[in-house]
C-alpha atoms as a PDB file:
ATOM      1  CA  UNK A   1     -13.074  -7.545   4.437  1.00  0.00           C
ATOM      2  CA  UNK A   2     -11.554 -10.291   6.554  1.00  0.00           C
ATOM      3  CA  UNK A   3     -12.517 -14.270   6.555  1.00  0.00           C
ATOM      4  CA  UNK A   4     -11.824 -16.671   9.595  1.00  0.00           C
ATOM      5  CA  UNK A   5     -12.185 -20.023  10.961  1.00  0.00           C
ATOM      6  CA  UNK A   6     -12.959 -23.420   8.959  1.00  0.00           C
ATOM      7  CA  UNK A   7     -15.777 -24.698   7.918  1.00  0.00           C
ATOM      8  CA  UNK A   8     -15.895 -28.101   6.210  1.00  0.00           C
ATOM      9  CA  UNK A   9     -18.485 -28.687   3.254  1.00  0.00           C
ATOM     10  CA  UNK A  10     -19.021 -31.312   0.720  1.00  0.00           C
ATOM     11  CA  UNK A  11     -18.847 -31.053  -3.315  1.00  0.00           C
ATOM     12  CA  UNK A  12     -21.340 -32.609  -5.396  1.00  0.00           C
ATOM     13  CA  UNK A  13     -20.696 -35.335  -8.156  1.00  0.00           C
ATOM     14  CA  UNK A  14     -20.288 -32.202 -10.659  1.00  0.00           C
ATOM     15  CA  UNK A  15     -18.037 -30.403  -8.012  1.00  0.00           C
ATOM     16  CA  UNK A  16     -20.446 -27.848  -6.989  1.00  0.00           C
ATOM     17  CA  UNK A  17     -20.153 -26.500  -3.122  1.00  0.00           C
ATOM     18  CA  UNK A  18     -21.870 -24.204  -1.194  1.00  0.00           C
ATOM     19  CA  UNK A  19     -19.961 -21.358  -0.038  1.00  0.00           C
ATOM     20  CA  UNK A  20     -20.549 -21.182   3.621  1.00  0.00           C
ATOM     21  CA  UNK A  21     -23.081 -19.048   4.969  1.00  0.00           C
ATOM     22  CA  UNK A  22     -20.595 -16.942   7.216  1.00  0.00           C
ATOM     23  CA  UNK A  23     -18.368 -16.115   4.018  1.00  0.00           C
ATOM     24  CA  UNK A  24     -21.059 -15.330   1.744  1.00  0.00           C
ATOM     25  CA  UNK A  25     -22.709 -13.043   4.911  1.00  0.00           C
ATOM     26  CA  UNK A  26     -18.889 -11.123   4.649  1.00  0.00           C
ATOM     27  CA  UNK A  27     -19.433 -11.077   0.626  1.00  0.00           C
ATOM     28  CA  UNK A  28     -23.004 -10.016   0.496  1.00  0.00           C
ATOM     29  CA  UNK A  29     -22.083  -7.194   3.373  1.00  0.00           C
ATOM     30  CA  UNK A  30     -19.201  -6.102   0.899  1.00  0.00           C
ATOM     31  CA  UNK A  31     -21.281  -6.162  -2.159  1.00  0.00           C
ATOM     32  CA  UNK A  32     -19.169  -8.655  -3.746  1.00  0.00           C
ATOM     33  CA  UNK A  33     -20.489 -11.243  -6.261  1.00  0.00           C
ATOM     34  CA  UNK A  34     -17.816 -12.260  -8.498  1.00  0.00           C
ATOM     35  CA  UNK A  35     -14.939 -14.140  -7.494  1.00  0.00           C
ATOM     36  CA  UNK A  36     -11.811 -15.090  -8.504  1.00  0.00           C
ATOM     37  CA  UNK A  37     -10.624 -18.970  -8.264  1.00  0.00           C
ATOM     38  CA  UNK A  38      -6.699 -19.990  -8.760  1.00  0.00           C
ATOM     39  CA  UNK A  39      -4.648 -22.691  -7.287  1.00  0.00           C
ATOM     40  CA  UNK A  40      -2.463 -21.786  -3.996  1.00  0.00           C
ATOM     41  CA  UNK A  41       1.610 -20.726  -5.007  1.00  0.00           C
ATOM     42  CA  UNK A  42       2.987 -22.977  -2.034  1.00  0.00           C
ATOM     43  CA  UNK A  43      -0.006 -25.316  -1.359  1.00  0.00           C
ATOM     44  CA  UNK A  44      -2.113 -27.827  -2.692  1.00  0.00           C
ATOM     45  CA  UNK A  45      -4.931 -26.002  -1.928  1.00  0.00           C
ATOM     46  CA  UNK A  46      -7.317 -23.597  -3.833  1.00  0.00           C
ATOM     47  CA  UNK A  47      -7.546 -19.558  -3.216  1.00  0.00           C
ATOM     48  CA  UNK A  48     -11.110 -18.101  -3.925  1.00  0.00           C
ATOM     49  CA  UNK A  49     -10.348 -14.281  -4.511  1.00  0.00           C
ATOM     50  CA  UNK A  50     -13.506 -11.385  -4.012  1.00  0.00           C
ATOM     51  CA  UNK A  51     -13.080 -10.036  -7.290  1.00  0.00           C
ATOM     52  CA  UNK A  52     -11.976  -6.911  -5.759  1.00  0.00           C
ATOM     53  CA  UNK A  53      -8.818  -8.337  -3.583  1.00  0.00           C
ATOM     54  CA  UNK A  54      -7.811 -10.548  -7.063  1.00  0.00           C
ATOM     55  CA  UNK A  55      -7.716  -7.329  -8.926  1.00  0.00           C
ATOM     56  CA  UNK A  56      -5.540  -5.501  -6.180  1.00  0.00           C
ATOM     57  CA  UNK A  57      -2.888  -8.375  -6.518  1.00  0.00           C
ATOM     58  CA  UNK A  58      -2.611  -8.345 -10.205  1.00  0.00           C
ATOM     59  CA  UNK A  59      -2.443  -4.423 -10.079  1.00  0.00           C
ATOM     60  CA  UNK A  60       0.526  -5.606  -7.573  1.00  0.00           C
ATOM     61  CA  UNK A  61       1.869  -8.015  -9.886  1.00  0.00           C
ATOM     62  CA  UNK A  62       1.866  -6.136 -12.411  1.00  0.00           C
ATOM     63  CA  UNK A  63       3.358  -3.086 -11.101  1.00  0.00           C
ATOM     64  CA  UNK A  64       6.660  -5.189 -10.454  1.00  0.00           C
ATOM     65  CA  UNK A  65       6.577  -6.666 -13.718  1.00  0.00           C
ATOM     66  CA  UNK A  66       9.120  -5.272 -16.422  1.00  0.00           C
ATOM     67  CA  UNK A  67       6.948  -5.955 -19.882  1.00  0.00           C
ATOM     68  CA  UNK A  68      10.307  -6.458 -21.757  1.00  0.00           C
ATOM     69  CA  UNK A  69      11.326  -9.237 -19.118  1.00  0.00           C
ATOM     70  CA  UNK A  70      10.799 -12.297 -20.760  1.00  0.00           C
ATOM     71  CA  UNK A  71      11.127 -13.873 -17.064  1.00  0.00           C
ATOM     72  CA  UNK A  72       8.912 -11.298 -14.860  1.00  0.00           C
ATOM     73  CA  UNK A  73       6.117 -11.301 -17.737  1.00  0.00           C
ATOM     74  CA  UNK A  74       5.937 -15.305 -18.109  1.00  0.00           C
ATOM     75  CA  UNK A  75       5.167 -14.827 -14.095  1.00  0.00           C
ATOM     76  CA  UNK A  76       2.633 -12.728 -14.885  1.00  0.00           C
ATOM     77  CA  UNK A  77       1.138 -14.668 -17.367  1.00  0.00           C
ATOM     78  CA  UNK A  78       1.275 -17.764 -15.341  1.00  0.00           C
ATOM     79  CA  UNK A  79      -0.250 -16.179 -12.709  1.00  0.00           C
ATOM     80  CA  UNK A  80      -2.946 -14.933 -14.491  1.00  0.00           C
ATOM     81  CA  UNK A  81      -3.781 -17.873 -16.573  1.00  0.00           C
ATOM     82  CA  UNK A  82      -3.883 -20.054 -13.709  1.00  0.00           C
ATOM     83  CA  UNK A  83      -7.203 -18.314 -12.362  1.00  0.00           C
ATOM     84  CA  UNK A  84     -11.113 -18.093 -13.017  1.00  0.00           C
ATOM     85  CA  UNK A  85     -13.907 -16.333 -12.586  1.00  0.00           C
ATOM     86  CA  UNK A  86     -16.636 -17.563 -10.468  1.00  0.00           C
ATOM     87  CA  UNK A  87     -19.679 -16.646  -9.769  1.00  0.00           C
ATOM     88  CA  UNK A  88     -21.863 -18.667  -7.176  1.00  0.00           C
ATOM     89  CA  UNK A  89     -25.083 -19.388  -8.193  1.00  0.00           C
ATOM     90  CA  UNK A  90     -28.864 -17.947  -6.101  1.00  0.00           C
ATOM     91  CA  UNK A  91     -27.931 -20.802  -3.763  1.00  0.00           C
ATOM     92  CA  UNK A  92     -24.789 -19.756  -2.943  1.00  0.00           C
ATOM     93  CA  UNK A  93     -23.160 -22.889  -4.608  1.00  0.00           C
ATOM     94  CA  UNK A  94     -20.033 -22.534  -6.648  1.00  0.00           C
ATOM     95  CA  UNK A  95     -18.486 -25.001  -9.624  1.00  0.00           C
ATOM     96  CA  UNK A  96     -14.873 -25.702  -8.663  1.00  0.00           C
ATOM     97  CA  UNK A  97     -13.406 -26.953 -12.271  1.00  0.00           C
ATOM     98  CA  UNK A  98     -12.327 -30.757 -12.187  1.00  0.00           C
ATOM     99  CA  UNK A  99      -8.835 -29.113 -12.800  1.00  0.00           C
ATOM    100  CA  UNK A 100      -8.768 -27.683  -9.603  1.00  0.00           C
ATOM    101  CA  UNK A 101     -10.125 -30.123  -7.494  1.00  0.00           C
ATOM    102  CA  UNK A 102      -7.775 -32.594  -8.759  1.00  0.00           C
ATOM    103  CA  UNK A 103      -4.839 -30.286  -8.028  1.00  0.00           C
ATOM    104  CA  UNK A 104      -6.354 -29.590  -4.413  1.00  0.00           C
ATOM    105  CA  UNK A 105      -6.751 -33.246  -4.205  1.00  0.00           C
ATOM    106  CA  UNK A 106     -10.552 -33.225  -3.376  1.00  0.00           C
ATOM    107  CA  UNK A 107     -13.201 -35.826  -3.579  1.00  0.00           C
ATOM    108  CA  UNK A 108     -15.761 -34.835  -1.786  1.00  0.00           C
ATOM    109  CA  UNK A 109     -15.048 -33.455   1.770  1.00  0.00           C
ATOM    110  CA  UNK A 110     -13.679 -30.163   1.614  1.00  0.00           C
ATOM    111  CA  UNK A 111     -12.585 -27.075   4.407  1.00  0.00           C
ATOM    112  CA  UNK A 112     -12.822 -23.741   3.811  1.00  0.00           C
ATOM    113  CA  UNK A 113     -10.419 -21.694   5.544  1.00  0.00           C
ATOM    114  CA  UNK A 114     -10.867 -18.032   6.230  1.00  0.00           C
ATOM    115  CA  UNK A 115      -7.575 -16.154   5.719  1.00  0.00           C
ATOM    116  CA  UNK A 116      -8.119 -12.478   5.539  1.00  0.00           C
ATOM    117  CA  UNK A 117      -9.207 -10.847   2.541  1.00  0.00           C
ATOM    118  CA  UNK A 118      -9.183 -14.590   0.897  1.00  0.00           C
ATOM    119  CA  UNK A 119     -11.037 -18.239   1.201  1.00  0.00           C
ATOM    120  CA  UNK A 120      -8.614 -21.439   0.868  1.00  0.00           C
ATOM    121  CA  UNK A 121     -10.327 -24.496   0.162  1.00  0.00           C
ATOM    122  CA  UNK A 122      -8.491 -27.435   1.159  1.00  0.00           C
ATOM    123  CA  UNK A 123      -9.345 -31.061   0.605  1.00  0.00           C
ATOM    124  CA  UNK A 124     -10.577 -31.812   4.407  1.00  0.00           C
ATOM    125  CA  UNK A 125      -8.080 -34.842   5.255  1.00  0.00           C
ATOM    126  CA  UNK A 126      -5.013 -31.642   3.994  1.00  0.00           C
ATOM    127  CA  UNK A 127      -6.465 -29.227   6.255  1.00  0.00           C
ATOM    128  CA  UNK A 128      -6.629 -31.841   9.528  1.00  0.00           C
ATOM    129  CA  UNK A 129      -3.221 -32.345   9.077  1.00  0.00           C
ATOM    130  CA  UNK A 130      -2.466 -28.328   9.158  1.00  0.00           C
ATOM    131  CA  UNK A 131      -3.556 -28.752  12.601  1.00  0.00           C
ATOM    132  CA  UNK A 132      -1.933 -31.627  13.424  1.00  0.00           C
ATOM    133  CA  UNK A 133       0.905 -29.431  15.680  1.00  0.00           C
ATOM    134  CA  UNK A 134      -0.754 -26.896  17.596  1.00  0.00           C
ATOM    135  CA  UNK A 135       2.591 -26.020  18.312  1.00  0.00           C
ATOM    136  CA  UNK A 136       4.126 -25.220  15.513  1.00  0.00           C
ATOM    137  CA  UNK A 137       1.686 -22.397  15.069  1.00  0.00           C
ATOM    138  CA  UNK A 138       3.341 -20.552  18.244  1.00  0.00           C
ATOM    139  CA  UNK A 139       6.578 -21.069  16.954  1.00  0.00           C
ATOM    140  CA  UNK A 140       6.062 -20.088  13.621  1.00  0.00           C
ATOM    141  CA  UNK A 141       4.174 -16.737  14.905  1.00  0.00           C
ATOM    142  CA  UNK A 142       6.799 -16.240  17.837  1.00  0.00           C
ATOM    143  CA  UNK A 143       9.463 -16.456  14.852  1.00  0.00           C
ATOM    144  CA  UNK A 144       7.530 -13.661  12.794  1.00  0.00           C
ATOM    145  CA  UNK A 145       6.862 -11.278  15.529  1.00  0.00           C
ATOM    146  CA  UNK A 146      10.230 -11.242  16.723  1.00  0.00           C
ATOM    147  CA  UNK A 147      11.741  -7.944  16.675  1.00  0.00           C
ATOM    148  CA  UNK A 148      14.020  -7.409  13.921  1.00  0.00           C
ATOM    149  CA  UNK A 149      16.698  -7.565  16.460  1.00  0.00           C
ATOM    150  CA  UNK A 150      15.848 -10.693  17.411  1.00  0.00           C
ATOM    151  CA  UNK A 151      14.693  -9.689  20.717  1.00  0.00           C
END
């Protein structure tokens, strides 16, 4: 399952959005219908998980968590209590918790961006300025595909 491109959206006064057509296409196709929604580690920007890819980075999570680390298991907990369950609606629409869309900094206009197995939804005036270098996305991908000799 892989998501791409950016498609902007608006939320409703009760912070319902439609999921766009393309994604939910990808979902349907995968049989997927319950999703996973948790705020971003690095961004201020929400992650919506298939239920499927959520439950393959938890089993991840959890694999590298020592139980009788106090430190690796409040991770774990953080990480899981900072997520929901979602399930869009016949229309396609989902309920993004006031929580969240506070945290993502979203009124109204959103962008949701495909990245692989996961949807980001940004507030629309965050994601414009992601794009605001084209360059820096050369750079950053020449850096990364470097070999590890630096050639």
């Amino acid at each position: 399952m892989r998501f791409t491109g950016s498609i902007d959206a608006k939320t409703d006064e009760k912070g319902r959005v439609f999921v766009p057509s393309v994604f939910r296409k990808i979902l349907h196709k995968e049989d997927e219908n319950e999703l996973v929604l948790r705020r971003d580690l690095f961004e201020n920007c929400l992650v919506l998980y298939p239920k499927r890819v959520w439950d393959a980075q938890v089993d991840s999570v959890k694999a590298r968590t020592n139980p009788f680390d106090r430190k690796q298991r409040l991770g774990l907990r953080l990480f899981m209590a900072d997520a929901e369950n979602i399930t869009p609606d016949s229309g396609g629409r989902i309920l993004i918790p006031r929580r969240y869309l506070e945290h993502a900094g979203i009124k109204s206009d959103v962008r949701f961006i495909g990245v692989d197995d996961t949807i980001e939804i940004w507030s629309k005036q965050a994601a414009e300025g992601l794009l605001d270098d084209p360059e820096a996305v050369g750079n950053i991908l020449e850096e990364m595909m470097k070999d590890p000799d630096g050639q």
